[in-house]
C-alpha atoms as a PDB file:
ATOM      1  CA  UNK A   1       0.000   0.000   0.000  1.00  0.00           C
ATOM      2  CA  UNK A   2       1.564   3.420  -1.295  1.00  0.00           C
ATOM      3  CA  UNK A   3       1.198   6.568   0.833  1.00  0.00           C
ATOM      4  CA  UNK A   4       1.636  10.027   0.276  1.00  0.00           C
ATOM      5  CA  UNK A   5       3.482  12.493   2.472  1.00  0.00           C
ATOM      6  CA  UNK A   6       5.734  15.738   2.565  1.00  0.00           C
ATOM      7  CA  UNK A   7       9.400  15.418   0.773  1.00  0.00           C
ATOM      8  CA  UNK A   8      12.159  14.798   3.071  1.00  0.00           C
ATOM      9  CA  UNK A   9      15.612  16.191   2.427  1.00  0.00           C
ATOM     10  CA  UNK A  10      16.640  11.635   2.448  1.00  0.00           C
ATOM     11  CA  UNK A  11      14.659  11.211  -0.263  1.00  0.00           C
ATOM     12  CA  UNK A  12      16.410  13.336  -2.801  1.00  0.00           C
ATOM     13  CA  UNK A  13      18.492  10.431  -4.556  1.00  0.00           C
ATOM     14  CA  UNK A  14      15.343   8.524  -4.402  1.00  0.00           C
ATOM     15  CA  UNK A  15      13.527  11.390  -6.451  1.00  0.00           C
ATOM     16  CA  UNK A  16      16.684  11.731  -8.844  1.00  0.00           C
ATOM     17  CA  UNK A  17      15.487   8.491  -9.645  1.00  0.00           C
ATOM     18  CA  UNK A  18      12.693   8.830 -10.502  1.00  0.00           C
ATOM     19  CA  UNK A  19      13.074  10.969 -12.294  1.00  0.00           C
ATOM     20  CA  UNK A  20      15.996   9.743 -14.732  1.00  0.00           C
ATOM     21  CA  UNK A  21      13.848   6.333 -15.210  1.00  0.00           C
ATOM     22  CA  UNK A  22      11.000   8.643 -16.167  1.00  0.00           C
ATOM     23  CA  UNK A  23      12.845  11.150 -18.198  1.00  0.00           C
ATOM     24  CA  UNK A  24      11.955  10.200 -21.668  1.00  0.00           C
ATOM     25  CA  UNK A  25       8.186  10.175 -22.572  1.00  0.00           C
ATOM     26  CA  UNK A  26       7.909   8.412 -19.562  1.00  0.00           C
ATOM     27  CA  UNK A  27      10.347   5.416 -19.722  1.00  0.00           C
ATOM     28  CA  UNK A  28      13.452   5.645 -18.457  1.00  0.00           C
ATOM     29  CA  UNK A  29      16.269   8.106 -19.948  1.00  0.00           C
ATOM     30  CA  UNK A  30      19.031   6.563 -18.189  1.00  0.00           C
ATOM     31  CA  UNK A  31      21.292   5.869 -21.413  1.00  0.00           C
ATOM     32  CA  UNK A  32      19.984   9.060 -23.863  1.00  0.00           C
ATOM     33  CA  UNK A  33      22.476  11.477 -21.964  1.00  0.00           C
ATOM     34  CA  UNK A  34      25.987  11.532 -20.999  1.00  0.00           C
ATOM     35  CA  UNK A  35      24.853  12.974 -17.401  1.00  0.00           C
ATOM     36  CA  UNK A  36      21.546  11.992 -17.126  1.00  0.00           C
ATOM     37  CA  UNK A  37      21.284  13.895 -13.520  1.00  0.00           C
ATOM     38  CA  UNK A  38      21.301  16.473 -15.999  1.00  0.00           C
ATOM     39  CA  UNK A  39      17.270  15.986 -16.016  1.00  0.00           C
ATOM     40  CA  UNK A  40      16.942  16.200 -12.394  1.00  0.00           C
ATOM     41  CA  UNK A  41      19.035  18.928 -11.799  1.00  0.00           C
ATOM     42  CA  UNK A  42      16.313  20.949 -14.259  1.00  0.00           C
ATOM     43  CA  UNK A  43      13.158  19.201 -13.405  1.00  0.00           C
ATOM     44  CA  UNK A  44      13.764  17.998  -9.431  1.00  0.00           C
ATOM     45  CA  UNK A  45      15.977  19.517  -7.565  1.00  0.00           C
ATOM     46  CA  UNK A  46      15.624  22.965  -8.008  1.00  0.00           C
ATOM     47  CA  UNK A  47      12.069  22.283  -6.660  1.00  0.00           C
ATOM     48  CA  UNK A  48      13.099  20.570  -3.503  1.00  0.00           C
ATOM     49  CA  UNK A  49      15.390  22.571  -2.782  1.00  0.00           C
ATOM     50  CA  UNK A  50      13.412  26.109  -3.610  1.00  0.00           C
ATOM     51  CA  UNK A  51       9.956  24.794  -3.156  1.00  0.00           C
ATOM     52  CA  UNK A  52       9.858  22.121  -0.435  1.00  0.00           C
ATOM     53  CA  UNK A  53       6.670  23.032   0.769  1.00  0.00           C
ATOM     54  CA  UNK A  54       5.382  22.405  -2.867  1.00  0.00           C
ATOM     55  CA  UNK A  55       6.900  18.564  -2.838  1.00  0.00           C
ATOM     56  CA  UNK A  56       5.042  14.888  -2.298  1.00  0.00           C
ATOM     57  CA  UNK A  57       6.391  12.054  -2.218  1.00  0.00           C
ATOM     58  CA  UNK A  58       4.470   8.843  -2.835  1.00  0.00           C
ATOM     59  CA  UNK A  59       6.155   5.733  -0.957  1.00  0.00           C
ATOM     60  CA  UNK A  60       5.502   2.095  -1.289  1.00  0.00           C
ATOM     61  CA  UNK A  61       5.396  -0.140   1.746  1.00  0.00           C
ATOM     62  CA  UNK A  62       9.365   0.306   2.978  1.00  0.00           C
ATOM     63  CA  UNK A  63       8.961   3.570   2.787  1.00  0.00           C
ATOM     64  CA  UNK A  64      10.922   4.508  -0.275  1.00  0.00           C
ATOM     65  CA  UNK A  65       9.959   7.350  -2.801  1.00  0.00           C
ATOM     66  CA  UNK A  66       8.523   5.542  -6.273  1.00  0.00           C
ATOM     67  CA  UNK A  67       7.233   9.003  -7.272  1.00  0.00           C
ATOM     68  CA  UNK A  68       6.446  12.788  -6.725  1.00  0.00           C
ATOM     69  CA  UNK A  69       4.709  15.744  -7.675  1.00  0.00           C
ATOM     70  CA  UNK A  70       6.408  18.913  -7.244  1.00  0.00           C
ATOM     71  CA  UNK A  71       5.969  22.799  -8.424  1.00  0.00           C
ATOM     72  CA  UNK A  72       5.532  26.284  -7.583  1.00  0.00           C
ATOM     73  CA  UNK A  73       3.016  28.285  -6.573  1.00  0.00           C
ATOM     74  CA  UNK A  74       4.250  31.348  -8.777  1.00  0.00           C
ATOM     75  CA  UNK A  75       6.081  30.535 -11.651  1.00  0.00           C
ATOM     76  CA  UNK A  76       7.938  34.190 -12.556  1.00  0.00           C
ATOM     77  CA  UNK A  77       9.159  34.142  -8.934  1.00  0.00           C
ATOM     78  CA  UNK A  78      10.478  30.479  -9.367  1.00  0.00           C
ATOM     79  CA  UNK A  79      12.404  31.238 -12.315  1.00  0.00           C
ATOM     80  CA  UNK A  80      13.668  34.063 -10.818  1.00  0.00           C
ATOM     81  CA  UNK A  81      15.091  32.282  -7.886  1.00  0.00           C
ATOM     82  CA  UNK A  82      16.381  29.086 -10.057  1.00  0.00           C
ATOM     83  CA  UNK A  83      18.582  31.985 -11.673  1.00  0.00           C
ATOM     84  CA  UNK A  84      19.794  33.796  -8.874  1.00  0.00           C
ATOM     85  CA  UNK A  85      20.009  30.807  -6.385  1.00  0.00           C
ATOM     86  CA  UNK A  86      19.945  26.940  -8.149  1.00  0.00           C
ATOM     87  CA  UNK A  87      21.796  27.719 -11.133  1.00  0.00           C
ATOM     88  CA  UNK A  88      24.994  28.885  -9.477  1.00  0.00           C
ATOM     89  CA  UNK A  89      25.204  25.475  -7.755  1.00  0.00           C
ATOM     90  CA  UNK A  90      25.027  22.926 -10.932  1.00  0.00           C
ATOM     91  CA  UNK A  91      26.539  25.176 -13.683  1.00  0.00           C
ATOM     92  CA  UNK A  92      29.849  23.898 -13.265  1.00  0.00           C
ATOM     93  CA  UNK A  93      28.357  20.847 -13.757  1.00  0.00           C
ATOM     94  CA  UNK A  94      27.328  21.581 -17.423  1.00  0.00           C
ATOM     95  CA  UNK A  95      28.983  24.515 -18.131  1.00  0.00           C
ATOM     96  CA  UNK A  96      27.152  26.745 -20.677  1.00  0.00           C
ATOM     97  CA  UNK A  97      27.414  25.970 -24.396  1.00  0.00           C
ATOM     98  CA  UNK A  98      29.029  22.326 -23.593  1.00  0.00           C
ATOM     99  CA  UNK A  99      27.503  18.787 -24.531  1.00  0.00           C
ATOM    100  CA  UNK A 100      26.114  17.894 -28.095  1.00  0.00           C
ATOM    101  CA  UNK A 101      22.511  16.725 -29.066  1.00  0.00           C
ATOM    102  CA  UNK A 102      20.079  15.604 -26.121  1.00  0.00           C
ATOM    103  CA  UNK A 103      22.625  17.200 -23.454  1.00  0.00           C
ATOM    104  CA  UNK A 104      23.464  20.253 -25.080  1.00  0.00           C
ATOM    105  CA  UNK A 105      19.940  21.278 -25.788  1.00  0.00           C
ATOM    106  CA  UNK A 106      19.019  20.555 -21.972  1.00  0.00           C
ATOM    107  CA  UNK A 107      21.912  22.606 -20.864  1.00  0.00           C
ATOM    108  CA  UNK A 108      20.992  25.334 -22.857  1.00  0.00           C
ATOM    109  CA  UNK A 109      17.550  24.832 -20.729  1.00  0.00           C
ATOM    110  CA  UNK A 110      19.733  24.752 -17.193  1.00  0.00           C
ATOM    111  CA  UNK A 111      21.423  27.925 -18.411  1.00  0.00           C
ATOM    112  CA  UNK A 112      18.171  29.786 -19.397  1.00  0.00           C
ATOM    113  CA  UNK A 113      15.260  28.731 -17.279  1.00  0.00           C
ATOM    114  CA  UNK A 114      12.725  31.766 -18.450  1.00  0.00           C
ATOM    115  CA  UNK A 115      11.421  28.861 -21.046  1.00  0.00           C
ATOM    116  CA  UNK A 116       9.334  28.038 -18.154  1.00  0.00           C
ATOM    117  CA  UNK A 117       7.272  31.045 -18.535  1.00  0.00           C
ATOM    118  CA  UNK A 118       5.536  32.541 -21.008  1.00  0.00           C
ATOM    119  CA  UNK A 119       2.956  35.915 -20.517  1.00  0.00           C
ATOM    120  CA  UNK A 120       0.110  33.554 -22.133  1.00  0.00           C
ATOM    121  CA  UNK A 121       0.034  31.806 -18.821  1.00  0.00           C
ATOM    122  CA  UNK A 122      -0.382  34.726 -16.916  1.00  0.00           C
ATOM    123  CA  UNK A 123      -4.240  33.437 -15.698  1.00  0.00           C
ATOM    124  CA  UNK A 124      -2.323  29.975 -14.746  1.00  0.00           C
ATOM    125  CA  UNK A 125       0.796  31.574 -12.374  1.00  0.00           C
ATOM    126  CA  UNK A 126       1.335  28.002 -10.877  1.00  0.00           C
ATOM    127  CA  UNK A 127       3.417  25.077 -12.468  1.00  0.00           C
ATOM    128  CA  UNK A 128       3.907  21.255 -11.380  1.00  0.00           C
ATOM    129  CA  UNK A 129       5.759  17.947 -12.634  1.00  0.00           C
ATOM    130  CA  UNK A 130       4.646  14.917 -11.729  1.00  0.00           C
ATOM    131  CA  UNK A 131       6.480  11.465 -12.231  1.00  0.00           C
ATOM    132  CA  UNK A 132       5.838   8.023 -11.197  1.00  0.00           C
ATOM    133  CA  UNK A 133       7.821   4.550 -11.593  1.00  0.00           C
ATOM    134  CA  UNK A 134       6.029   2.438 -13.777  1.00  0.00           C
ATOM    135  CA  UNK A 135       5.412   0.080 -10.609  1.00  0.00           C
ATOM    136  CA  UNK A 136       3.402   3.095  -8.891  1.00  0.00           C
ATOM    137  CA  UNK A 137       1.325   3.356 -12.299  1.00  0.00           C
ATOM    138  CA  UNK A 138      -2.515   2.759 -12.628  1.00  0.00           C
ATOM    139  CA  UNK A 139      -3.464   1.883  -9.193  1.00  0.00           C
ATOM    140  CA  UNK A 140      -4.681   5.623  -8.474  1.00  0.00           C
ATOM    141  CA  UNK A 141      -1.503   6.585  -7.064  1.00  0.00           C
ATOM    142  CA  UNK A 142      -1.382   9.400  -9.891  1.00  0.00           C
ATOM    143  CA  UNK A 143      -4.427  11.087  -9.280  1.00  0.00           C
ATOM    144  CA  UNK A 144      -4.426  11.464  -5.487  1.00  0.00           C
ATOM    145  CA  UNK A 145      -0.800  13.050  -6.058  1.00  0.00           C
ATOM    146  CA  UNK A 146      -2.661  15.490  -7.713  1.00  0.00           C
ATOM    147  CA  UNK A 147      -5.209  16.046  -5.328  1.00  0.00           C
ATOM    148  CA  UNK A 148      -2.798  16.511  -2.786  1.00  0.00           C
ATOM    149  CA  UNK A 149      -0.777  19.407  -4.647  1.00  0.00           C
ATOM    150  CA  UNK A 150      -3.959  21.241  -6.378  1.00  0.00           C
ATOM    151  CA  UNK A 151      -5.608  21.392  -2.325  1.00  0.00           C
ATOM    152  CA  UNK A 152      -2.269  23.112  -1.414  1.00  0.00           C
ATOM    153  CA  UNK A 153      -2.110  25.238  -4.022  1.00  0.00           C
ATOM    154  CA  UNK A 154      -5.584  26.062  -3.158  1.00  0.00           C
ATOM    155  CA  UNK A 155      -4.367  26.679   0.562  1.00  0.00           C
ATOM    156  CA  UNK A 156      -2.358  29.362  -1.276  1.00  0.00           C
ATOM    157  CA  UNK A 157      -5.106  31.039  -2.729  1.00  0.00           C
ATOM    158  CA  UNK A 158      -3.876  30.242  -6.793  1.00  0.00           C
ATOM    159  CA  UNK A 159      -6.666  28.964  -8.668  1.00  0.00           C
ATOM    160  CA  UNK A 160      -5.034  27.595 -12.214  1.00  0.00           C
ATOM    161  CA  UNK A 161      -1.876  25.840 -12.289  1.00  0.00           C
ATOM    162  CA  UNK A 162      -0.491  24.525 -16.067  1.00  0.00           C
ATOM    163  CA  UNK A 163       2.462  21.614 -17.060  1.00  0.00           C
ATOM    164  CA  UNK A 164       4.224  21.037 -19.669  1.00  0.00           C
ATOM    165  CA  UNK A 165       4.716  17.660 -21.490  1.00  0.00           C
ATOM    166  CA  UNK A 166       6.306  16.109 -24.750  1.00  0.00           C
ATOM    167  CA  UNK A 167       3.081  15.353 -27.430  1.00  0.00           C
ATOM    168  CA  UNK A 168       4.415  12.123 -27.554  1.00  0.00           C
ATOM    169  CA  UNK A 169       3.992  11.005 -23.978  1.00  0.00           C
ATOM    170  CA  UNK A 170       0.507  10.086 -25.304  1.00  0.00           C
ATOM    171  CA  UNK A 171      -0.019   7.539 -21.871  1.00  0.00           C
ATOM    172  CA  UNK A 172       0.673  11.404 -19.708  1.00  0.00           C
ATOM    173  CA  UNK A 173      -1.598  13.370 -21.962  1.00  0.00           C
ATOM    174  CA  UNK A 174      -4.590  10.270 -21.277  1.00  0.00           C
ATOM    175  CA  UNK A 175      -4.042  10.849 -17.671  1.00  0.00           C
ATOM    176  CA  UNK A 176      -4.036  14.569 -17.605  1.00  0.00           C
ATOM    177  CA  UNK A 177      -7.462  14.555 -20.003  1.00  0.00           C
ATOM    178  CA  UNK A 178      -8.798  12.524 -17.498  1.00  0.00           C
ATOM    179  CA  UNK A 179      -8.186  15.218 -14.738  1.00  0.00           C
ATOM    180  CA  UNK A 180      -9.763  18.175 -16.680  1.00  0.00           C
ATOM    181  CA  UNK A 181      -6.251  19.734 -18.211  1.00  0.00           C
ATOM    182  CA  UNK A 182      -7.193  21.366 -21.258  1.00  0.00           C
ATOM    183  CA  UNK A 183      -4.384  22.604 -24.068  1.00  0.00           C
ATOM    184  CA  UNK A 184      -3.128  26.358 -23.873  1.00  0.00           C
ATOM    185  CA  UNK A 185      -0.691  26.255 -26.308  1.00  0.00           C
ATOM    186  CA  UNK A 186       1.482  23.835 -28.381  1.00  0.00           C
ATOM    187  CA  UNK A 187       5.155  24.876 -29.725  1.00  0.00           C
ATOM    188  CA  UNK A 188       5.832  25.755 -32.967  1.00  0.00           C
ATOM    189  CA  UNK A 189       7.246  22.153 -34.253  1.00  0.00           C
ATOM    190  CA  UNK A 190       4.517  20.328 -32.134  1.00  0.00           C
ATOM    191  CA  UNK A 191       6.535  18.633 -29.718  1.00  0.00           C
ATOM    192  CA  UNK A 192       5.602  20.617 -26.278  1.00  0.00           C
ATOM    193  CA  UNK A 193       2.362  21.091 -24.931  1.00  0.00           C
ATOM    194  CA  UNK A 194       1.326  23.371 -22.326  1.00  0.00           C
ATOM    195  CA  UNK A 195      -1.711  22.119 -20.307  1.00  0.00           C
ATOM    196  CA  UNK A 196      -3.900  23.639 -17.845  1.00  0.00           C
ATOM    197  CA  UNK A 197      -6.778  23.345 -15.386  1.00  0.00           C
ATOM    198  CA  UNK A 198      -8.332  24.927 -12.256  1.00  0.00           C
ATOM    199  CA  UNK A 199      -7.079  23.978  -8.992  1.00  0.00           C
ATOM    200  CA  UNK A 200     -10.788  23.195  -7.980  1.00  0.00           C
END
């Protein structure tokens, strides 16, 4: 029986996890990157360690993390602080305009992070990522994640929250259909989507 509670600072390897094995259209992008913490250190861990508050964990019976939803409340303030304050402690990792293919174009995301943002989202300030192992998958575990982070978002008085996904990940886009996320916008080459709902 999986349970959801509050991210603790243990379960950050855990979460890297995650979300590696997730990383690509939802199966695992372990050998598509010559770092592939390089997808973590975008999509994870500037979230726990900017926006714990924000992060659930769900854990199976021994208590280990097999997936998470994370965010922020405010989006423009996130970015803002992934510049000034997460950046500065991975760049040297992936030091700007290094790698080739896959890596380079995520470092180039690292380096910039105001892709998260766009003015068309104004009316949906909040953001989230959610990722599950496929173990966790289809038993419910997905939606009550949800649940969890759109009632604390609510807490916080923000009433539309959006995600972005690849237009591939067509198991993700079922799922977030199924939860009332409608499309705001699609990129220009049709391989992001940005998807949004109320938090009600």
């Amino acid at each position: 029986m999986s349970t959801i509670r509050s991210y603790r600072p243990a379960d950050l390897e855990a979460l890297y996890d995650v979300c590696i094995r997730t990383g690509h259209n939802g199966g695992d992008a372990t050998g598509l990157y010559q770092d592939p913490r390089i997808l973590p250190d975008i999509f994870t861990g500037p979230y726990l360690a900017l926006r714990p508050e924000l992060a659930f964990v769900l854990a199976d019976e021994e208590d280990r993390a097999v997936g998470y939803i994370i965010g922020a409340a405010d989006t423009p303030a996130f970015v803002d602080d992934f510049r000034r304050d997460w950046l500065p402690t991975v760049a040297g990792r992936y030091p700007e305009g290094s790698g080739a293919g896959r890596d380079a174009q995520r470092i180039r995301e690292l380096h910039h992070p105001e892709w998260m943002w766009h003015e068309e989202l104004a009316e949906y300030p909040a953001h989230l990522h959610i990722d599950l192992l496929p173990e966790a998958q289809g038993k419910g575990a997905g939606r009550a994640l949800m649940g969890t982070y759109l009632a604390a978002l609510r807490d916080r008085g923000v009433r539309r929250v959006h995600l972005g996904m690849s237009a591939a990940n067509h198991g993700a886009r079922a799922f977030y259909d199924r939860l009332g996320f409608r499309e705001l916008h699609r990129t220009g080459d049709g391989g992001g989507v940005t998807l949004g709902r109320e938090t009600d």
